[in-house]
PDB file of N, CA and C in Angstrom:
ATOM      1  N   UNK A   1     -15.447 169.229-139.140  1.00  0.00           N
ATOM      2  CA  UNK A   1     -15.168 169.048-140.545  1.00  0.00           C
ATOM      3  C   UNK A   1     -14.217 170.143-140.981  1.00  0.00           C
ATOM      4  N   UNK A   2     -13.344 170.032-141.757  1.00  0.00           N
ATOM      5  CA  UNK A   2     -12.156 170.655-142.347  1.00  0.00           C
ATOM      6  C   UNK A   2     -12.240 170.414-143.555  1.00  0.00           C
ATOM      7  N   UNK A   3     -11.981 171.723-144.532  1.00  0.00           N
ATOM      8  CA  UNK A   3     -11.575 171.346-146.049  1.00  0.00           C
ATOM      9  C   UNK A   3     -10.295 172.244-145.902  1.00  0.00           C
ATOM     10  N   UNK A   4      -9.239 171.367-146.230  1.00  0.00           N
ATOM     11  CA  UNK A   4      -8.037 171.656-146.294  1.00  0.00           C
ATOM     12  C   UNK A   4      -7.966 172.139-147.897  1.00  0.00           C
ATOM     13  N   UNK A   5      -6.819 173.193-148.049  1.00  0.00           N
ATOM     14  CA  UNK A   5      -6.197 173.421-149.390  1.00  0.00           C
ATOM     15  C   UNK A   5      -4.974 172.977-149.761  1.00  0.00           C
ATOM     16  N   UNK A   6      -4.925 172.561-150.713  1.00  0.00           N
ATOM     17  CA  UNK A   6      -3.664 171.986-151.153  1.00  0.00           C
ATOM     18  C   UNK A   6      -2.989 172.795-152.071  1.00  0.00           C
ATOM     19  N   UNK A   7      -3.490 173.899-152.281  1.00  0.00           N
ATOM     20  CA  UNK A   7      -2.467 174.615-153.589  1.00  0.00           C
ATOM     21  C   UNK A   7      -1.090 174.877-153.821  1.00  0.00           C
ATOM     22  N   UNK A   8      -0.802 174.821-152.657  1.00  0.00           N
ATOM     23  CA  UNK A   8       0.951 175.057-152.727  1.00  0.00           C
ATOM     24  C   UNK A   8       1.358 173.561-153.109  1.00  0.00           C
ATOM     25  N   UNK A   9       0.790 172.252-152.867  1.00  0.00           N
ATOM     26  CA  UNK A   9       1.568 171.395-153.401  1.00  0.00           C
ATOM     27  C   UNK A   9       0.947 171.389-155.086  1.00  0.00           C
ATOM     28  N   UNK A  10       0.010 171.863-155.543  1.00  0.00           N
ATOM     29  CA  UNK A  10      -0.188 171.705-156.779  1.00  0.00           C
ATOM     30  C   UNK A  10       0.942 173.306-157.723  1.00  0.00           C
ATOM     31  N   UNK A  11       0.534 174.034-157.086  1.00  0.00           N
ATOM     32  CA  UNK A  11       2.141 174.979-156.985  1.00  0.00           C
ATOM     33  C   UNK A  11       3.122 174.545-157.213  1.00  0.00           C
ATOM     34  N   UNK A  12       3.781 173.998-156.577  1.00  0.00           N
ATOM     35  CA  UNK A  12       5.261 173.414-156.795  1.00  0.00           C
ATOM     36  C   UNK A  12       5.369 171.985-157.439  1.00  0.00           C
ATOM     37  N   UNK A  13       4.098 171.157-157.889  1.00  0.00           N
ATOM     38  CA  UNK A  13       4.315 170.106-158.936  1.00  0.00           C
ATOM     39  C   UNK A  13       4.569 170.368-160.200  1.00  0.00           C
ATOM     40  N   UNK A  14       3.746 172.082-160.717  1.00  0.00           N
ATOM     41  CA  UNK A  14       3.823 172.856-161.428  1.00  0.00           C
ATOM     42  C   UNK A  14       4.951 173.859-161.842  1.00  0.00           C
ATOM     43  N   UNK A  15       5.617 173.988-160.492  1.00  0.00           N
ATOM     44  CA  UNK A  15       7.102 174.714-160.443  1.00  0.00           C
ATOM     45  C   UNK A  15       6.397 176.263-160.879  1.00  0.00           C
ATOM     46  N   UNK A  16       5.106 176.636-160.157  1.00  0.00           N
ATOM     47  CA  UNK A  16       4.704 178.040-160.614  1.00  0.00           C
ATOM     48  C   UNK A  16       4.441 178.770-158.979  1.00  0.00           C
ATOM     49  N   UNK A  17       4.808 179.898-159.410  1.00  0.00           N
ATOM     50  CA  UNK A  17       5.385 180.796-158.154  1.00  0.00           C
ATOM     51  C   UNK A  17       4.239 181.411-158.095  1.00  0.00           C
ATOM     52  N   UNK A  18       3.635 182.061-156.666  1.00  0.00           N
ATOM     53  CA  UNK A  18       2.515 183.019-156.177  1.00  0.00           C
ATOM     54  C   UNK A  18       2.636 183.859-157.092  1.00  0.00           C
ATOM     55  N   UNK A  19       3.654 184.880-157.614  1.00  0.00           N
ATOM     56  CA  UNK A  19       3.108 185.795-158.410  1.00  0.00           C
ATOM     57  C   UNK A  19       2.435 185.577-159.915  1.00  0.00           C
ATOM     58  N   UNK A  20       3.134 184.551-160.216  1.00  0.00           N
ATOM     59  CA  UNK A  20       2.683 184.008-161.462  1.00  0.00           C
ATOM     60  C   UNK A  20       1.043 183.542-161.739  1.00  0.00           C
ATOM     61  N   UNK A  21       1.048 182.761-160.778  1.00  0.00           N
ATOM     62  CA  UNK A  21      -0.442 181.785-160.781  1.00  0.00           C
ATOM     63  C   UNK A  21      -0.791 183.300-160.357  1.00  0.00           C
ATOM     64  N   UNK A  22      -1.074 184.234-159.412  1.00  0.00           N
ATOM     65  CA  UNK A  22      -2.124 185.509-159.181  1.00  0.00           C
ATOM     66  C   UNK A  22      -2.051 186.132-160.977  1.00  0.00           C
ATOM     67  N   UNK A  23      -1.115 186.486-160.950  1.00  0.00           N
ATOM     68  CA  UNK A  23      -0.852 187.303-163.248  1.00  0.00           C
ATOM     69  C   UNK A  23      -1.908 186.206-163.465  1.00  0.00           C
ATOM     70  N   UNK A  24      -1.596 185.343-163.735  1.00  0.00           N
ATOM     71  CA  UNK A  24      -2.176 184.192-164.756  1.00  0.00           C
ATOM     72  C   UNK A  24      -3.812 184.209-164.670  1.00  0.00           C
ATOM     73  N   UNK A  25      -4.014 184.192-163.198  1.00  0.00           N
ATOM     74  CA  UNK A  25      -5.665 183.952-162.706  1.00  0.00           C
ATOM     75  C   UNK A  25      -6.242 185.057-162.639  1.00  0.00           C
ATOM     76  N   UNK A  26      -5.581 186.192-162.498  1.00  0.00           N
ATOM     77  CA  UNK A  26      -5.842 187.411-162.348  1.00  0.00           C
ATOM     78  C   UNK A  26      -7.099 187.901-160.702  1.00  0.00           C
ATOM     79  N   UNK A  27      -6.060 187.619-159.741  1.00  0.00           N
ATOM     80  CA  UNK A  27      -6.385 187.363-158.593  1.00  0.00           C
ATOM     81  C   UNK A  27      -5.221 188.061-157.757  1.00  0.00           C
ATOM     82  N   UNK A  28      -5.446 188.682-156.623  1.00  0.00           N
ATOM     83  CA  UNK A  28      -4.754 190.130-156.137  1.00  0.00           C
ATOM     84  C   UNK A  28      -3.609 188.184-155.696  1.00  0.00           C
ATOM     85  N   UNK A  29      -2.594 189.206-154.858  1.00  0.00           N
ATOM     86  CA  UNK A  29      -1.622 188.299-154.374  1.00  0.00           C
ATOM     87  C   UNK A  29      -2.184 187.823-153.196  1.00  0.00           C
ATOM     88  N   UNK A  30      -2.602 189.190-152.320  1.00  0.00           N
ATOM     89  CA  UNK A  30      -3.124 189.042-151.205  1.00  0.00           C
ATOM     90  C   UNK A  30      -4.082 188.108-150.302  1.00  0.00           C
ATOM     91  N   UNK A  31      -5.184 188.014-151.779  1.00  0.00           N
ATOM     92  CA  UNK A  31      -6.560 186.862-152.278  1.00  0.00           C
ATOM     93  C   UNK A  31      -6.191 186.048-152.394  1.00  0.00           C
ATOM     94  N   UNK A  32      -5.175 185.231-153.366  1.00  0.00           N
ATOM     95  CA  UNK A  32      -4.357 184.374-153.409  1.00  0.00           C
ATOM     96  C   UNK A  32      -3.703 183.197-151.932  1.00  0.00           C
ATOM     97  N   UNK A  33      -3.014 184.527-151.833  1.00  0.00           N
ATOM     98  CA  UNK A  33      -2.185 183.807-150.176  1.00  0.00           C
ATOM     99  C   UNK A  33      -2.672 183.805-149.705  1.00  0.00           C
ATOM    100  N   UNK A  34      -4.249 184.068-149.071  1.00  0.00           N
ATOM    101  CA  UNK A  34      -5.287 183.644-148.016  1.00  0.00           C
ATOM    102  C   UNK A  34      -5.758 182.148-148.137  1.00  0.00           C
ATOM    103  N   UNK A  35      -5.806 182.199-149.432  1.00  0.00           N
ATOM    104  CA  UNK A  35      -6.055 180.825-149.856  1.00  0.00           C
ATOM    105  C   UNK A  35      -5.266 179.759-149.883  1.00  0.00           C
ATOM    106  N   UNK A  36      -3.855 180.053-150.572  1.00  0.00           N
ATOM    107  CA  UNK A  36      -3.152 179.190-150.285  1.00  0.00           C
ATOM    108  C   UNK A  36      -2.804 178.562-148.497  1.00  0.00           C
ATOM    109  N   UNK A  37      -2.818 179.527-147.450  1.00  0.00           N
ATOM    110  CA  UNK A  37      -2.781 179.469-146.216  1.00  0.00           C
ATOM    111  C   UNK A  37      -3.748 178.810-145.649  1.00  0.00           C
ATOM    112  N   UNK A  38      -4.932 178.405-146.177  1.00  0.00           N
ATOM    113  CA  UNK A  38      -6.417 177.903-145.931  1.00  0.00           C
ATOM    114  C   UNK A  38      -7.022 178.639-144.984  1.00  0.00           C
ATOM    115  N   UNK A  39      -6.622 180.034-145.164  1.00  0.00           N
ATOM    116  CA  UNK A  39      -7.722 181.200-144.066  1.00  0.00           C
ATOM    117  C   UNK A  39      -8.652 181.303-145.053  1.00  0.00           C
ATOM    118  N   UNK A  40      -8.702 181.156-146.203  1.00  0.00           N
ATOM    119  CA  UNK A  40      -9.899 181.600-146.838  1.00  0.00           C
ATOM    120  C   UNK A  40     -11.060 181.486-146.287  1.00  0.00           C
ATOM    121  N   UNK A  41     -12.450 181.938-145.962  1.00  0.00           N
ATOM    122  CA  UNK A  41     -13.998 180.821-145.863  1.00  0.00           C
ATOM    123  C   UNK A  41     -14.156 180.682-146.871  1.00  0.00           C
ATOM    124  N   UNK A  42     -14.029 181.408-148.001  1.00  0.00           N
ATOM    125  CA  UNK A  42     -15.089 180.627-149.118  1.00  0.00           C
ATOM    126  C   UNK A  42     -13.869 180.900-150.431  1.00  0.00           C
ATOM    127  N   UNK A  43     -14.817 179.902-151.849  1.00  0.00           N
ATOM    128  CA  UNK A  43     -14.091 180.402-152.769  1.00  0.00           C
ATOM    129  C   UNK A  43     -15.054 180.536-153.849  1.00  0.00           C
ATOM    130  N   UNK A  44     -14.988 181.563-155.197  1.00  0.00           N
ATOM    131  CA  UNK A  44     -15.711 181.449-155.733  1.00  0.00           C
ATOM    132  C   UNK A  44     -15.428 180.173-157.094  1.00  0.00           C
ATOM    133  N   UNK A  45     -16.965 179.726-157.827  1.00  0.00           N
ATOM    134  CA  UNK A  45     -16.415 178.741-158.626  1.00  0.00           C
ATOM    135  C   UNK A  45     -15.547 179.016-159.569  1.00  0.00           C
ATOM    136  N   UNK A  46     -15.278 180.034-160.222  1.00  0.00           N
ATOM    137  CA  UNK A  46     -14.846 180.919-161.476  1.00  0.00           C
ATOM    138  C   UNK A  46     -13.146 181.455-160.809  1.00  0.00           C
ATOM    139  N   UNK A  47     -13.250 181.460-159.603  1.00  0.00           N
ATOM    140  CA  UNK A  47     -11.553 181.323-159.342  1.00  0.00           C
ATOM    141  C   UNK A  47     -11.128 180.142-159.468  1.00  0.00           C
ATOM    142  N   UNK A  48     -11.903 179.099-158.854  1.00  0.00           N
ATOM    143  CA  UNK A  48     -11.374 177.861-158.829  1.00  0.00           C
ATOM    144  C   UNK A  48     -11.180 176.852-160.100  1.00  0.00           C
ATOM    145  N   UNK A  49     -12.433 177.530-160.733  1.00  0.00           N
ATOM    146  CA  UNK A  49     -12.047 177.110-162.658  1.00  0.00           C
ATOM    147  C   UNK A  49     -10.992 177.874-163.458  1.00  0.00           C
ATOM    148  N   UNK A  50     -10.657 179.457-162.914  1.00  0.00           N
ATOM    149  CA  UNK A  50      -8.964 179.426-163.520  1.00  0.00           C
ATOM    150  C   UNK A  50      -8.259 178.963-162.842  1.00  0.00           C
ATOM    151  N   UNK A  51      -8.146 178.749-161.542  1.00  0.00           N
ATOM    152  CA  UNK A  51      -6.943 177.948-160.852  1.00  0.00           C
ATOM    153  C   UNK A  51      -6.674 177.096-161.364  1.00  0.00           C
ATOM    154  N   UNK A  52      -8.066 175.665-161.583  1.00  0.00           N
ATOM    155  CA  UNK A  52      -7.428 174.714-162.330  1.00  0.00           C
ATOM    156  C   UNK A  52      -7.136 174.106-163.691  1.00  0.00           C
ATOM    157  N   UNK A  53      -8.115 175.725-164.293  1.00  0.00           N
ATOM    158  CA  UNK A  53      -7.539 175.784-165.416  1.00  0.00           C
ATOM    159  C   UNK A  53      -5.542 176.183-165.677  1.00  0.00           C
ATOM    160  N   UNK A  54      -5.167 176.770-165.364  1.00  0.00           N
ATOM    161  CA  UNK A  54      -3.857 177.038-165.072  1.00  0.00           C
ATOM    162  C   UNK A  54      -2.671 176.079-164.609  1.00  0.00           C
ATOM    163  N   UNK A  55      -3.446 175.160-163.282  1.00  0.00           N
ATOM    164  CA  UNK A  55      -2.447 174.278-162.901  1.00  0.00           C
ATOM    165  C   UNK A  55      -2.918 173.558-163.856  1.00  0.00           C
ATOM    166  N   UNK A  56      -3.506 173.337-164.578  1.00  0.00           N
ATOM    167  CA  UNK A  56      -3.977 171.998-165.439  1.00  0.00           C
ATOM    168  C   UNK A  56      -4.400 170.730-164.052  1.00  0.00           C
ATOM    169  N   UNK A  57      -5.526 171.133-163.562  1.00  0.00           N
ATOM    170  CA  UNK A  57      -5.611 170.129-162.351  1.00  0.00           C
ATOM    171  C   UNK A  57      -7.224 169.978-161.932  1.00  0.00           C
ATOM    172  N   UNK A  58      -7.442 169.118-161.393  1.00  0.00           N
ATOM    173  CA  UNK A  58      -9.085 169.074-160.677  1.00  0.00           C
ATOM    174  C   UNK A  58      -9.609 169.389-159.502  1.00  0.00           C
ATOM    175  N   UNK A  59     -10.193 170.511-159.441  1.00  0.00           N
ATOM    176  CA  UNK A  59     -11.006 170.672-157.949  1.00  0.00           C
ATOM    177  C   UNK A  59     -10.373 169.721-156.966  1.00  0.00           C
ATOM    178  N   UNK A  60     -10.382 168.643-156.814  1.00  0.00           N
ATOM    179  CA  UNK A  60     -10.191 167.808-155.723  1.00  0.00           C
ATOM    180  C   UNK A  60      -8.876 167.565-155.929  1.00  0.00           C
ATOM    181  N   UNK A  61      -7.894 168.336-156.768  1.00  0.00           N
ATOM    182  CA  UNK A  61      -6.328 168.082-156.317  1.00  0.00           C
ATOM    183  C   UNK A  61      -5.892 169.214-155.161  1.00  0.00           C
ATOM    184  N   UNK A  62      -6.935 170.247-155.095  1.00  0.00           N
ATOM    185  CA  UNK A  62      -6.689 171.566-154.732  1.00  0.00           C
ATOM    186  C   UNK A  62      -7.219 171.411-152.851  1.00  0.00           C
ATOM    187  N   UNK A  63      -9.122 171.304-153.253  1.00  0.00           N
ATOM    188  CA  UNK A  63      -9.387 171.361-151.807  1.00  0.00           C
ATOM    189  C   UNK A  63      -9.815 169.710-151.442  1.00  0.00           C
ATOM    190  N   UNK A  64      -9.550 169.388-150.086  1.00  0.00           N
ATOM    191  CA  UNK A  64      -9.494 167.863-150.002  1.00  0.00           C
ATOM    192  C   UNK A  64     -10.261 168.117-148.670  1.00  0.00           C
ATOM    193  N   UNK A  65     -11.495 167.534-148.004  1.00  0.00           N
ATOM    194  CA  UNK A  65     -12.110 166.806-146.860  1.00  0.00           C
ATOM    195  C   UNK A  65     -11.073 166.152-146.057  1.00  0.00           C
ATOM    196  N   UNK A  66     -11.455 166.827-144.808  1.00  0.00           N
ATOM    197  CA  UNK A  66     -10.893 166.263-143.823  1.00  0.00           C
ATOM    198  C   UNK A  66     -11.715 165.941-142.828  1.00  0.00           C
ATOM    199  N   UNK A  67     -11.423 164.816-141.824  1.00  0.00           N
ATOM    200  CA  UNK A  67     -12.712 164.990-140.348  1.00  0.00           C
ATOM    201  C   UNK A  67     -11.970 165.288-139.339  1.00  0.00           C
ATOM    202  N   UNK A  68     -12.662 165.916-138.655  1.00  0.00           N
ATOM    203  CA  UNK A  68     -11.925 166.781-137.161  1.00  0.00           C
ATOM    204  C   UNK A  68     -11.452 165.286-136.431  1.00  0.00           C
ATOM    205  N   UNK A  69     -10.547 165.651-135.676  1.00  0.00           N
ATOM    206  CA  UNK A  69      -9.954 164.362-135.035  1.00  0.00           C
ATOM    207  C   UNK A  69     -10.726 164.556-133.492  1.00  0.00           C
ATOM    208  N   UNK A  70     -11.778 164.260-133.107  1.00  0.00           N
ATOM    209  CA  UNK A  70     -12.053 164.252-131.566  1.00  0.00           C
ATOM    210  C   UNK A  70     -12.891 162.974-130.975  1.00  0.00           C
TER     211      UNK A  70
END
């Protein structure tokens, strides 16, 4: 099982740049780009409610289910 992140395409539907969305959410850059990269393990709910408070978007535009291919 895989939960993929999608933030960079909700990023650029938005036309809002890593440094911006980190200012905005108030989230290091560093924290940020782990996430966007999908190294994250976890996220908390309260990042993910300014994230999509910010992109103007829903939980499930961001992280999406995947099934392992085997």
């Amino acid at each position: 099982m895989a939960i993929v992140v999608n933030l960079d395409v909700m990023m650029a539907k938005r036309k809002m740049s890593l440094n911006e969305l980190s200012e905005k959410v108030d989230i290091t850059l560093s924290n940020l780009s782990i996430l966007k990269t999908g190294k994250a393990k976890a996220i908390r709910f309260s990042t993910l409610n300014s994230i999509c408070r910010v992109l103007e978007c829903q939980p499930g535009d961001i992280l999406e289910f995947q099934e392992d291919e085997g």
